[in-house]
N, C-alpha and C. Protein backbone atom coordinates (compact mmCIF):
# COMPACT_ATOMS: atom_id res chain seq x y z
N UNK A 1 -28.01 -80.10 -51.87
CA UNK A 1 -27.30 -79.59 -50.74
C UNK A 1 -25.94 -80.27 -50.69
N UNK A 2 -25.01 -79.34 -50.18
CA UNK A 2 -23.33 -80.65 -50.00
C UNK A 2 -23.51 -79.93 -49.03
N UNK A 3 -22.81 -80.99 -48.22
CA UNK A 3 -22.16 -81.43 -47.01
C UNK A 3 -20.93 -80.77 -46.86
N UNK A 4 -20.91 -80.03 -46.19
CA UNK A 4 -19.50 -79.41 -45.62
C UNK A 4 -19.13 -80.22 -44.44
N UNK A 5 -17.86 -80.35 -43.86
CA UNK A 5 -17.71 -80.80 -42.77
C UNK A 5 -17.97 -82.47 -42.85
N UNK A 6 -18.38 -83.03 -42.45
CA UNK A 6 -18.99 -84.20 -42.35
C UNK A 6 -20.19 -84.90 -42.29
N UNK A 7 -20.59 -85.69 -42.27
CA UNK A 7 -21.77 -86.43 -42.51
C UNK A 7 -22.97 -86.42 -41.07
N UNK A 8 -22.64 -85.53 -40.32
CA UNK A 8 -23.06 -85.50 -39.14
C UNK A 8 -23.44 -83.73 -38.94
N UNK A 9 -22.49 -82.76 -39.39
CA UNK A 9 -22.76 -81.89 -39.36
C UNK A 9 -23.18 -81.63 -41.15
N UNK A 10 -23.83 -80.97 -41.43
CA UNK A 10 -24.07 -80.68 -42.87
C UNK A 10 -24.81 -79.43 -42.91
N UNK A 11 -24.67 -78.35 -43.92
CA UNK A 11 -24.81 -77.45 -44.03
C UNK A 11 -24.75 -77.13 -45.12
N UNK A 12 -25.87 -76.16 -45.89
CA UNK A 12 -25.96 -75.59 -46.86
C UNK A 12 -25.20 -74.43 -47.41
N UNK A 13 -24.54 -74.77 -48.32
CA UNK A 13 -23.21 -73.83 -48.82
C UNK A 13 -22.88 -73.02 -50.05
N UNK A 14 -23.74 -72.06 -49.36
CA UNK A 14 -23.70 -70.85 -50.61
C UNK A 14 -22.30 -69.97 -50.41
N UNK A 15 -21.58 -69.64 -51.72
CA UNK A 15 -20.15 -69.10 -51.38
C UNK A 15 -20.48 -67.84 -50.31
N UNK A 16 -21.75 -67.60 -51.08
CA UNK A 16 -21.64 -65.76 -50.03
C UNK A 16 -23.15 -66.15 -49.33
N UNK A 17 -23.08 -65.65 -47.96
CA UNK A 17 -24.30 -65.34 -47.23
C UNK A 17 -25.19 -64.61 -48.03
N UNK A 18 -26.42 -64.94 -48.38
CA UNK A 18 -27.53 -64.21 -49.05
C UNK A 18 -27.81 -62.81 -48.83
N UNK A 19 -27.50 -62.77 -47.03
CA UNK A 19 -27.74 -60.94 -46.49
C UNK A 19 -26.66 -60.54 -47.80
N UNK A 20 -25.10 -60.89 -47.81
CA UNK A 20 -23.92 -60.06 -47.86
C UNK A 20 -24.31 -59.95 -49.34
N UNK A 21 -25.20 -60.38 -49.72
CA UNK A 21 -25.11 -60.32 -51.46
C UNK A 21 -26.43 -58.74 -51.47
N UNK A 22 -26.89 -58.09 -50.76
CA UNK A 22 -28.17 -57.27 -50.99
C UNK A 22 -26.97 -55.79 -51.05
N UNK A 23 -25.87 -55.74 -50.57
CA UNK A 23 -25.63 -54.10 -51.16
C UNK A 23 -24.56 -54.93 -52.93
N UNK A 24 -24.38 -55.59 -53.00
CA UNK A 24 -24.18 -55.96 -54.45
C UNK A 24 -25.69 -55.72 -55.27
N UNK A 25 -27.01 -55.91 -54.67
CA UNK A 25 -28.34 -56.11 -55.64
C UNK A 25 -28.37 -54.70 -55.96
N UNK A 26 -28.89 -53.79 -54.72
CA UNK A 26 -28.77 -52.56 -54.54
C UNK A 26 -27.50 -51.42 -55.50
N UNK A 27 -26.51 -51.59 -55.43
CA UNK A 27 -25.32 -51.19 -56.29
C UNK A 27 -26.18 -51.23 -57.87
N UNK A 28 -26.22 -52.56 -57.90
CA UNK A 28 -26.45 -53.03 -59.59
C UNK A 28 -27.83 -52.32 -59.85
N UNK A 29 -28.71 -52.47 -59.08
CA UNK A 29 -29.87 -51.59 -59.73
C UNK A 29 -29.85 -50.15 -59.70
N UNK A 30 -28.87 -49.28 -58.52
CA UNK A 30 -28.81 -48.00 -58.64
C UNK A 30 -27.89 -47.57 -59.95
N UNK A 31 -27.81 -48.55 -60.78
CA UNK A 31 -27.02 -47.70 -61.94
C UNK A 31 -27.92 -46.91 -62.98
N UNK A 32 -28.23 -45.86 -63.13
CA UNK A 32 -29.16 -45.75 -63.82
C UNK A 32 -28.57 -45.15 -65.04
N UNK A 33 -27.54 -45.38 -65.59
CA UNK A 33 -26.92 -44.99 -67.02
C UNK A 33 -27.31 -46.44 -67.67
N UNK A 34 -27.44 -47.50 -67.14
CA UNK A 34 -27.94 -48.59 -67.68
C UNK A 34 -29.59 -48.48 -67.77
N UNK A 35 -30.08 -49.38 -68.99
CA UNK A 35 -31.33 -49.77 -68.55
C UNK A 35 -31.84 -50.90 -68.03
N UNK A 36 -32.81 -50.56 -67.62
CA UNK A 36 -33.20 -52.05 -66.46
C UNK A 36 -33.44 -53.40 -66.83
N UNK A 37 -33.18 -53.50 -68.18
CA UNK A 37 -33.02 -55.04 -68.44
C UNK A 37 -31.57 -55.57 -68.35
N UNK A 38 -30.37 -54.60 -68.86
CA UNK A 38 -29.56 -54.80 -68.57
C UNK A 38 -28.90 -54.92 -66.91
N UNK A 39 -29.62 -54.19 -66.26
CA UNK A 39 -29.30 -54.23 -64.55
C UNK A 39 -30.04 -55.50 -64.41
N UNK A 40 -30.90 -56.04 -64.83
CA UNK A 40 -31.84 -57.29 -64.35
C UNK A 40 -30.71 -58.38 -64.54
N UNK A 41 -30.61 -58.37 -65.53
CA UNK A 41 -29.73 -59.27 -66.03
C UNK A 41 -28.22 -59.20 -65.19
N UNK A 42 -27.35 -57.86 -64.54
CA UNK A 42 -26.49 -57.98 -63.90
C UNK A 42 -26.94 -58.79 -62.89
N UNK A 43 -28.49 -58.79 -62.00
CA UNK A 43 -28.46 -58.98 -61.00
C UNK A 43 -28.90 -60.59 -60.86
N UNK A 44 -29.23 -60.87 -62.25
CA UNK A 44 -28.96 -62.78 -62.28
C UNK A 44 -27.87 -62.61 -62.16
N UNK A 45 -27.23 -62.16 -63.44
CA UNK A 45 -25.12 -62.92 -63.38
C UNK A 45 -24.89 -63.08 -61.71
N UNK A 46 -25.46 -62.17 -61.03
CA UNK A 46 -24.56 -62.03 -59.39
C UNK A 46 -25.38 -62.87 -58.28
N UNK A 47 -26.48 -63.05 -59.04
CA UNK A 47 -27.31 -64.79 -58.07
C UNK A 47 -26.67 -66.18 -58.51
N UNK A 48 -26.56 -65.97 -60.17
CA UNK A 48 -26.71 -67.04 -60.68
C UNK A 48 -24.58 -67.79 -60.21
N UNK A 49 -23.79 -67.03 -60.02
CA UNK A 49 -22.25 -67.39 -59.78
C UNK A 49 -22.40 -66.93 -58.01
N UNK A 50 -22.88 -66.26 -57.49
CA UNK A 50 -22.03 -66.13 -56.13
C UNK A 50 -23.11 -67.21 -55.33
N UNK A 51 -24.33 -67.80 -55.52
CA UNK A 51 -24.95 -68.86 -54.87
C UNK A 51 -25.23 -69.73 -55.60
N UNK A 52 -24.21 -70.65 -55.08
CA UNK A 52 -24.02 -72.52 -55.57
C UNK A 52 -25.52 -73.19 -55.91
N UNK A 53 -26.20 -73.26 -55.49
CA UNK A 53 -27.06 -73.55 -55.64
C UNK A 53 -28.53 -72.54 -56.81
N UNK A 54 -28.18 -71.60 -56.85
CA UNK A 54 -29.19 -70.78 -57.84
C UNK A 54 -28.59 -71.36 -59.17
N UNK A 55 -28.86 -72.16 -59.76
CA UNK A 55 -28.42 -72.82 -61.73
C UNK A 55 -28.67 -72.10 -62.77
N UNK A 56 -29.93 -71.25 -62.49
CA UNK A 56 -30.66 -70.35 -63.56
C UNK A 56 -31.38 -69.37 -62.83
N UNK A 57 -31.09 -68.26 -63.12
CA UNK A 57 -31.98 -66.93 -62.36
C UNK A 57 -32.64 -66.45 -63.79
N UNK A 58 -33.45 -65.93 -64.09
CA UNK A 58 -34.39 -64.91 -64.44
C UNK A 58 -35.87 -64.42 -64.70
N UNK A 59 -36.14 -63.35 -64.98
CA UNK A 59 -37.03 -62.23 -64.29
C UNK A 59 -37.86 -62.53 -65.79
N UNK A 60 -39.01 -63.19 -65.26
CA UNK A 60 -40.02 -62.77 -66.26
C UNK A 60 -41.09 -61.70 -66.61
N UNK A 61 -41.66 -61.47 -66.94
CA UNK A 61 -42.59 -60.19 -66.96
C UNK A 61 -43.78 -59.98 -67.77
N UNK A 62 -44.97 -59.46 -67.21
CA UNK A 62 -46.38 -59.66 -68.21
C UNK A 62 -46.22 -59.21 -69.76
N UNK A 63 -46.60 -59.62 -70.52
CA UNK A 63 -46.69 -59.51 -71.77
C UNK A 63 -48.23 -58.03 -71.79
N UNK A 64 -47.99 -56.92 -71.86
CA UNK A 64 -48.77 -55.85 -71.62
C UNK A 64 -49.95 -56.83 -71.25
N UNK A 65 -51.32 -56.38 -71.96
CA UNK A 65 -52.00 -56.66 -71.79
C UNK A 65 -52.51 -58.49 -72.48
N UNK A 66 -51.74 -59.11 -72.77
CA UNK A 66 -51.90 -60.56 -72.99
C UNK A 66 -51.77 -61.18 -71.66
N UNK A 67 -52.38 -62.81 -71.38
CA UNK A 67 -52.20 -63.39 -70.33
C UNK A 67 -51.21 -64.16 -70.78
N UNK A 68 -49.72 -63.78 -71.19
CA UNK A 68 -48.23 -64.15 -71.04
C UNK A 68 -47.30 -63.67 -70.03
N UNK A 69 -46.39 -64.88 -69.95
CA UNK A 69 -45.01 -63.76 -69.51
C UNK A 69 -44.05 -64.29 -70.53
N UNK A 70 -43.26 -62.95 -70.86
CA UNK A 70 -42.17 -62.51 -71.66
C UNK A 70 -40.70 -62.97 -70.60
N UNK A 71 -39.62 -63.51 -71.00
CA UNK A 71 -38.05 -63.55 -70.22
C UNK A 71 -37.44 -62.60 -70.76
N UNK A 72 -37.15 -61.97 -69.73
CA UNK A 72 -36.31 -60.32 -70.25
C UNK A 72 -35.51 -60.37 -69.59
N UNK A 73 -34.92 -61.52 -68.59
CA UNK A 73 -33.61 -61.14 -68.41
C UNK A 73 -32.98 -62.49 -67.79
N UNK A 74 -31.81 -63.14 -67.98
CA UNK A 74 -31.37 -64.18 -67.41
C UNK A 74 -29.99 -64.96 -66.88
N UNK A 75 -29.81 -65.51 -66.61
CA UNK A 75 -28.19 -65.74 -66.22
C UNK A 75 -28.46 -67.68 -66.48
N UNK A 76 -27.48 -68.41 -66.75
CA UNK A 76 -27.27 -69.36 -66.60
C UNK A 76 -27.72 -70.39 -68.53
N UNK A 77 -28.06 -71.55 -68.18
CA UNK A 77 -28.05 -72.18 -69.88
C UNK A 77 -29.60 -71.24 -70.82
N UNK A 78 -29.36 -71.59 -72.21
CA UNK A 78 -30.22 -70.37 -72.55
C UNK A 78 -31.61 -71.51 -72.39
N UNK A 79 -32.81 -71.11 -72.60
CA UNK A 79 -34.00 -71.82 -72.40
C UNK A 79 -34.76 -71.36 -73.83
N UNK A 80 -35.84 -72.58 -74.16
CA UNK A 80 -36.74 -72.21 -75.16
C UNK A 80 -37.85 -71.69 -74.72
N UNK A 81 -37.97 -71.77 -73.53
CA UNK A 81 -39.14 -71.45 -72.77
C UNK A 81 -38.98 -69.49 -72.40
N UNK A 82 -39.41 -68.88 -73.58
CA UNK A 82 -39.29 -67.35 -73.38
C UNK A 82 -40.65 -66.60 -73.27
N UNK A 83 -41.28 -67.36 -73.89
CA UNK A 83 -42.65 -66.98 -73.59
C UNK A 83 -43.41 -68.01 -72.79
N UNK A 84 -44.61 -68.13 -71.52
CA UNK A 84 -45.26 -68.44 -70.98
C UNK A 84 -46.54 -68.34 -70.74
N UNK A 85 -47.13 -69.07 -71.28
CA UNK A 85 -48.99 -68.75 -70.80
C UNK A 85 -49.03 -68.62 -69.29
N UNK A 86 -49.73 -68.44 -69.25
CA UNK A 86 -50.26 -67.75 -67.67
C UNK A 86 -50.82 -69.24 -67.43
N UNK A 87 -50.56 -69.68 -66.28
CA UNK A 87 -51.33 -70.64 -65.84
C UNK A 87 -50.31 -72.36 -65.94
N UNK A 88 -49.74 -72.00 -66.78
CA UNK A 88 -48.83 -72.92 -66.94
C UNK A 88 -47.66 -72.93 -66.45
N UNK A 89 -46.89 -74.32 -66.25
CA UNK A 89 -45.81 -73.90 -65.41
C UNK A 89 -45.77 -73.54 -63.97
N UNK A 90 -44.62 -73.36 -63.00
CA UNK A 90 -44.80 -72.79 -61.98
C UNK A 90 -44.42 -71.37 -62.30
N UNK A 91 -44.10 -71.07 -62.91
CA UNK A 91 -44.35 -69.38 -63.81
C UNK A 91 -45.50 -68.78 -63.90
N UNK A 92 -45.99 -69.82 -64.83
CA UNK A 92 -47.65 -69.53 -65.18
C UNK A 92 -48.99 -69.45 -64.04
N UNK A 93 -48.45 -70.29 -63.21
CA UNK A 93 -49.20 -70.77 -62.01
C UNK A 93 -49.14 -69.66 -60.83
N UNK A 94 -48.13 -68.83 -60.67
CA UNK A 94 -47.61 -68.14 -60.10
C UNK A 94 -48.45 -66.14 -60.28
N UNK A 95 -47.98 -66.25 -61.74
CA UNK A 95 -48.91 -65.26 -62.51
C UNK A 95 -50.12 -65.20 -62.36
N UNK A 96 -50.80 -66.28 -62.09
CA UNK A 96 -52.20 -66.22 -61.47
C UNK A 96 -52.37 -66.17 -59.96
N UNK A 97 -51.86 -66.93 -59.18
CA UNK A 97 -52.07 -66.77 -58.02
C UNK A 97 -51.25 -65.86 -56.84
N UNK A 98 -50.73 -64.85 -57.43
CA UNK A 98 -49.97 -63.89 -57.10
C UNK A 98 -49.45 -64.66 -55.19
N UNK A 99 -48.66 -65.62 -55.56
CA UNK A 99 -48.09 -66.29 -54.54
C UNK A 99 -47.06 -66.37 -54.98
N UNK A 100 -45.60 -66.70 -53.56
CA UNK A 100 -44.87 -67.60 -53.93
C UNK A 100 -44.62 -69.17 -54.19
N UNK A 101 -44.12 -69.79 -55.00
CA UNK A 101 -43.63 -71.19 -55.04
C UNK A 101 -42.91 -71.67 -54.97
N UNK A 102 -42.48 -72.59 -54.00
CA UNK A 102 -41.17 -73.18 -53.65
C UNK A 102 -41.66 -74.95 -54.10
N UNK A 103 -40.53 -75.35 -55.03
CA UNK A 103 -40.92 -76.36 -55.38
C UNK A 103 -39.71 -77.73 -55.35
N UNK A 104 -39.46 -77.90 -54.03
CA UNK A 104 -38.61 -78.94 -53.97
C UNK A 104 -38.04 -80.52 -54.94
N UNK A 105 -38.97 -80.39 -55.16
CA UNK A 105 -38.90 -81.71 -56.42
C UNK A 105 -39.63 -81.58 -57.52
N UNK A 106 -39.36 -80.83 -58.65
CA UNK A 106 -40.13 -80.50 -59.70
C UNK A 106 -41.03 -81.70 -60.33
N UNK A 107 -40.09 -83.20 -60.05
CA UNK A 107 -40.98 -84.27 -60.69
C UNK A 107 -42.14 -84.56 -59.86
N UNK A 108 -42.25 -84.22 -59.16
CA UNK A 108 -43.57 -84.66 -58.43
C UNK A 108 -44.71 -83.36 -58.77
N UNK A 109 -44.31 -82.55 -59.80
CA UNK A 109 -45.59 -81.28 -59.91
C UNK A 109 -45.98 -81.87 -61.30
N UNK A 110 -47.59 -81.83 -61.54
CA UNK A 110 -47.93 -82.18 -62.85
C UNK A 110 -47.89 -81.01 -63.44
N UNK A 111 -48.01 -79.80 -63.24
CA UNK A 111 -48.10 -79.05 -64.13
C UNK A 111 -46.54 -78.57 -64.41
N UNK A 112 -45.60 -78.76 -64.50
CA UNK A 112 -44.26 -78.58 -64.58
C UNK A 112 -43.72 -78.13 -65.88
N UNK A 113 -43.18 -77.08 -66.09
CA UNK A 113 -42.64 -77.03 -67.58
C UNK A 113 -40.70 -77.04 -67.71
N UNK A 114 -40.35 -78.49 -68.07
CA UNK A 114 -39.05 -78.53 -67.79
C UNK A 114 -38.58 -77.71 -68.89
N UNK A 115 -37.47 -77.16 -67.75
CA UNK A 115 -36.37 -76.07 -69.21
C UNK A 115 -35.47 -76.94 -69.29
N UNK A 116 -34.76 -77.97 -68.37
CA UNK A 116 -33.29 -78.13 -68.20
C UNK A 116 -33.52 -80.04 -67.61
N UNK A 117 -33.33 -81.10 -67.93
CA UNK A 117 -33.27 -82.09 -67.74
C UNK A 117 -32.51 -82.24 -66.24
N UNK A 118 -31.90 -81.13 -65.91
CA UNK A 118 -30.87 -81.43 -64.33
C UNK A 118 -31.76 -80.64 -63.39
N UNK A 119 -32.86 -79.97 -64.02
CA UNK A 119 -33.57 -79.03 -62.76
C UNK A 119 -33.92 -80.12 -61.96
N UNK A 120 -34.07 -79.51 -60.76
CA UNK A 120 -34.79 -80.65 -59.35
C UNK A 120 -35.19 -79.65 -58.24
N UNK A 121 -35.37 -78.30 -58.55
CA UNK A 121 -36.38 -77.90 -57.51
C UNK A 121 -36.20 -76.80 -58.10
N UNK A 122 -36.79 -75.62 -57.67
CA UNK A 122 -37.56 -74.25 -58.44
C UNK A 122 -38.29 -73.64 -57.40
N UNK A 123 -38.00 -72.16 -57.43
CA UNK A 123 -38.73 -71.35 -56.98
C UNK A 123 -39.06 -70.00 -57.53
N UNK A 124 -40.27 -69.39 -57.53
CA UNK A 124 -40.85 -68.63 -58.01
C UNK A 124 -41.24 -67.93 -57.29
N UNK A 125 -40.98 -66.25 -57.47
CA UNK A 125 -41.61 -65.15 -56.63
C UNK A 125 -41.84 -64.08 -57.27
N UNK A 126 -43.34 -63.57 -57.01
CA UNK A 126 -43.94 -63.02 -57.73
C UNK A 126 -43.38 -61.47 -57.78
N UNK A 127 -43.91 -60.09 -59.20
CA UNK A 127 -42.89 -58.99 -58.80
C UNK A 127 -44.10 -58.06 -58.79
N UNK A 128 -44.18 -57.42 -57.56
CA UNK A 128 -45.71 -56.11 -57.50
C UNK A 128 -45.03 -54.81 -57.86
N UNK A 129 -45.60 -53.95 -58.77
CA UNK A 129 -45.24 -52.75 -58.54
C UNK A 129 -46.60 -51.54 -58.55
N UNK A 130 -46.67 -51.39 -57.68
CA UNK A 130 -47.38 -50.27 -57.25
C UNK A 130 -49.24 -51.48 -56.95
N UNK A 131 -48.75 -52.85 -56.31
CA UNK A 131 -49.66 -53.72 -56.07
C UNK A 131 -49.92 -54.63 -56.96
N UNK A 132 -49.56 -54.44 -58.12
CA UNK A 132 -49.76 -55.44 -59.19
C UNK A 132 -48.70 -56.34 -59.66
N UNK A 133 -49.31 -57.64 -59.91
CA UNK A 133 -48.20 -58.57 -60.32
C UNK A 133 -47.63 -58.86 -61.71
N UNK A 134 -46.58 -57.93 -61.85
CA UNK A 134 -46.07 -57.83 -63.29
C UNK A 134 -45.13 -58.63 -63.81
N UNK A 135 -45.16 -59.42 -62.72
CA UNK A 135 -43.57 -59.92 -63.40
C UNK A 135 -42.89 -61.25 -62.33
N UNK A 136 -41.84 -61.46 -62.30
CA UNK A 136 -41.51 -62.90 -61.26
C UNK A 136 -39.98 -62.81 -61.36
N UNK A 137 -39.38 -62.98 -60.42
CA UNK A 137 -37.77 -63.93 -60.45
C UNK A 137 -38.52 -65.45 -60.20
N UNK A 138 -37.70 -66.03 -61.34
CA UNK A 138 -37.92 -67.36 -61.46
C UNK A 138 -35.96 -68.26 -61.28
N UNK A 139 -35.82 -68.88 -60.26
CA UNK A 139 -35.24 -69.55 -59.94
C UNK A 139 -34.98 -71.62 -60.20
N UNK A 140 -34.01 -71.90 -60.87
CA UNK A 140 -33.78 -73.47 -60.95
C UNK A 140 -32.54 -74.01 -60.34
N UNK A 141 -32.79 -75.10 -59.60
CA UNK A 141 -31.57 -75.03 -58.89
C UNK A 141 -31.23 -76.77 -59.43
N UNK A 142 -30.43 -77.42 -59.83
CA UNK A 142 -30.14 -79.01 -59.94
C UNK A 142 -30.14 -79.61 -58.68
N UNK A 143 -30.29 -79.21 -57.67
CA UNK A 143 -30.41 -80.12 -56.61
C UNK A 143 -32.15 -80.05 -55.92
N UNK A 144 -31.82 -80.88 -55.43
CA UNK A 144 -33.06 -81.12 -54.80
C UNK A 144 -33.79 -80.29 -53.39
N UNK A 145 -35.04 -79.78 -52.94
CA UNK A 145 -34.74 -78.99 -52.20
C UNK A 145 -33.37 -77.78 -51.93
N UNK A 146 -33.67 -77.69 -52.68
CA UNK A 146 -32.69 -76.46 -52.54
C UNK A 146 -32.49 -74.88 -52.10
N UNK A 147 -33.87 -74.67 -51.73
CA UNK A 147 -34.54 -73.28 -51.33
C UNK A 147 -34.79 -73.66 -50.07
N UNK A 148 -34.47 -72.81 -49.41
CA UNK A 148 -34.61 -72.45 -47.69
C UNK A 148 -35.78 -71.58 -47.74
N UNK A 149 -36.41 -71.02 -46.19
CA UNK A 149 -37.07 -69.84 -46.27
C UNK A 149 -36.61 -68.93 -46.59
N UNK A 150 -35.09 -68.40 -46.10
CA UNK A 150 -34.11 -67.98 -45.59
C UNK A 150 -33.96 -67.56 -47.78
N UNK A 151 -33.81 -68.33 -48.96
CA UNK A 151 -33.81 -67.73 -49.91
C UNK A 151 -35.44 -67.50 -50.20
N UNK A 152 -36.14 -67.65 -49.99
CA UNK A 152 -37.40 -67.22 -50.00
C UNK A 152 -37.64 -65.77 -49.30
N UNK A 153 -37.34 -65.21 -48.34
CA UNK A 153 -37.44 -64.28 -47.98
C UNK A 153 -36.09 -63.22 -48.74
N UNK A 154 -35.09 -63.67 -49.06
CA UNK A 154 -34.38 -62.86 -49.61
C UNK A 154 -34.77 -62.09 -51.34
N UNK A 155 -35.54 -63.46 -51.93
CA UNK A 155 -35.62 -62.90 -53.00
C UNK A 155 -37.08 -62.37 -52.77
N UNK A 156 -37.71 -62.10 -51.66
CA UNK A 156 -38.75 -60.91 -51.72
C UNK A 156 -38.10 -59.95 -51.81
N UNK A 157 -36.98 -60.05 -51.03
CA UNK A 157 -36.61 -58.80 -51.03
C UNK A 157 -36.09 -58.14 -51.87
N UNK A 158 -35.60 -58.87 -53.42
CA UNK A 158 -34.55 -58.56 -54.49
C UNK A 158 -36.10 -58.00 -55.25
N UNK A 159 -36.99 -58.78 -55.16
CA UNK A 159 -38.09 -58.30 -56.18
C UNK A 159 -38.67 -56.83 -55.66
N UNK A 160 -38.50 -56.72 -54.08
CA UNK A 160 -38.72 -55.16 -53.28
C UNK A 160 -38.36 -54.17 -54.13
N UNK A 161 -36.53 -54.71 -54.49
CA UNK A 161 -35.91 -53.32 -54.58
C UNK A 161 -35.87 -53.40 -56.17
N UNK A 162 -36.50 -54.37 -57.45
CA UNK A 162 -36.34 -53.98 -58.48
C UNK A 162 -37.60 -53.43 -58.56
N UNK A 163 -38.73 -53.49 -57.90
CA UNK A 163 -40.33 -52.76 -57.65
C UNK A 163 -40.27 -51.19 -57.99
N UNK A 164 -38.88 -51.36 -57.12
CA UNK A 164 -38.37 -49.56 -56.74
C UNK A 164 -38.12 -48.87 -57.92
N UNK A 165 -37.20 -49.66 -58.74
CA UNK A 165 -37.01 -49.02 -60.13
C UNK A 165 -37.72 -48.74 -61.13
N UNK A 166 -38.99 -49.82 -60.63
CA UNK A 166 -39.83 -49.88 -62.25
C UNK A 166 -41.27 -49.01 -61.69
N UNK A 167 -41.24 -48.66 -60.68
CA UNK A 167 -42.20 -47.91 -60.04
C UNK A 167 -42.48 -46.72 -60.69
N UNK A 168 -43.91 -46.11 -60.99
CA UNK A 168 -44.08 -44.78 -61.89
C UNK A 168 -44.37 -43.79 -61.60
C-alpha cells in the first residue's frame, strides 16, 4: 500500500478507480474480430498498468479433461509456472475448491508456488461458465496485503463478463 497524503491519512492508490476500469473490460471483450485469448490478454495489459498494485494478471484455464490448468493469457514478467496441477498452489487449490483466495502474505501459505521472488500477496478467483469451474484470474501483487474486498468483488465481476464470452 503507499501512503498518499500523509502518515495519518493513508490510502490505497490505484491510478484508476476499479468501477471506472469495467466499461474499458467490457469494450475489450466485446471485440469479437479478435479471439478470446487475445482479448484475455488485452484485459490483463489494462489490470496489469492502470492498477498499481495488480504486478501480474493472468487467466488460467482447465486443461480439457486433465486435472491441470493451462496460462493462456497474461500481462506482467513471463513465469515458468504455465502449467498447474490442480491442488497445488493457490491456483491449484482454488481449482478444487471452487472458492475465492485472497492471500495477503504468500510466505505464511505452505502450499505456495512462488513465480516471482517480489510476490507478497495473491489473489485468486475462480471462472464458471454455465456453473462450472474452468478457469481463474490469478492475480500477484509485490506488496503486501494488497487486495481489498472492494478488488475481490470487482474481479468477480471481470470473470462475470469473460463467462459471457466463453458461454455455449
Amino acid at each position: 500500500m503507499k501512503c498518499l497524503y500523509n502518515k495519518y491519512f493513508c490510502f490505497k492508490s490505484n491510478i484508476m478507480n476499479l468501477e471506472d476500469l469495467k466499461p474499458d473490460v467490457e469494450n475489450i471483450l466485446s471485440k469479437q474480430n479478435l479471439d478470446i485469448n487475445h482479448r484475455l490478454t488485452e484485459v490483463c495489459d489494462l489490470l496489469q498498468t492502470k492498477v498499481d498494485t495488480y504486478d501480474w494478471v493472468g487467466f488460467y484455464f482447465k486443461n480439457g479433461d486433465k486435472r491441470e490448468l493451462i496460462l493462456k493469457a497474461f500481462a506482467g514478467e513471463p513465469t515458468e509456472h504455465t502449467t498447474i496441477p490442480f491442488g497445488k498452489g493457490i491456483c491449484g487449490q482454488v481449482a478444487e475448491s471452487n472458492q475465492n483466495f485472497v492471500v495477503d502474505d504468500v510466505s505464511a501459505q505452505n502450499n505456495y508456488i512462488s513465480c516471482n521472488i517480489n510476490v507478497k500477496s495473491e489473489v485468486v478467483i475462480p471462472l464458471f461458465v454455465n456453473g462450472e469451474n474452468i478457469g481463474q484470474i490469478d492475480i500477484d501483487s509485490n506488496t503486501k496485503k494488497a487486495f481489498s474486498k472492494e478488488d475481490e468483488n470487482f474481479l468477480v465481476w471481470v470473470n462475470a463478463q469473460v463467462s459471457k464470452q466463453l458461454e455455449i
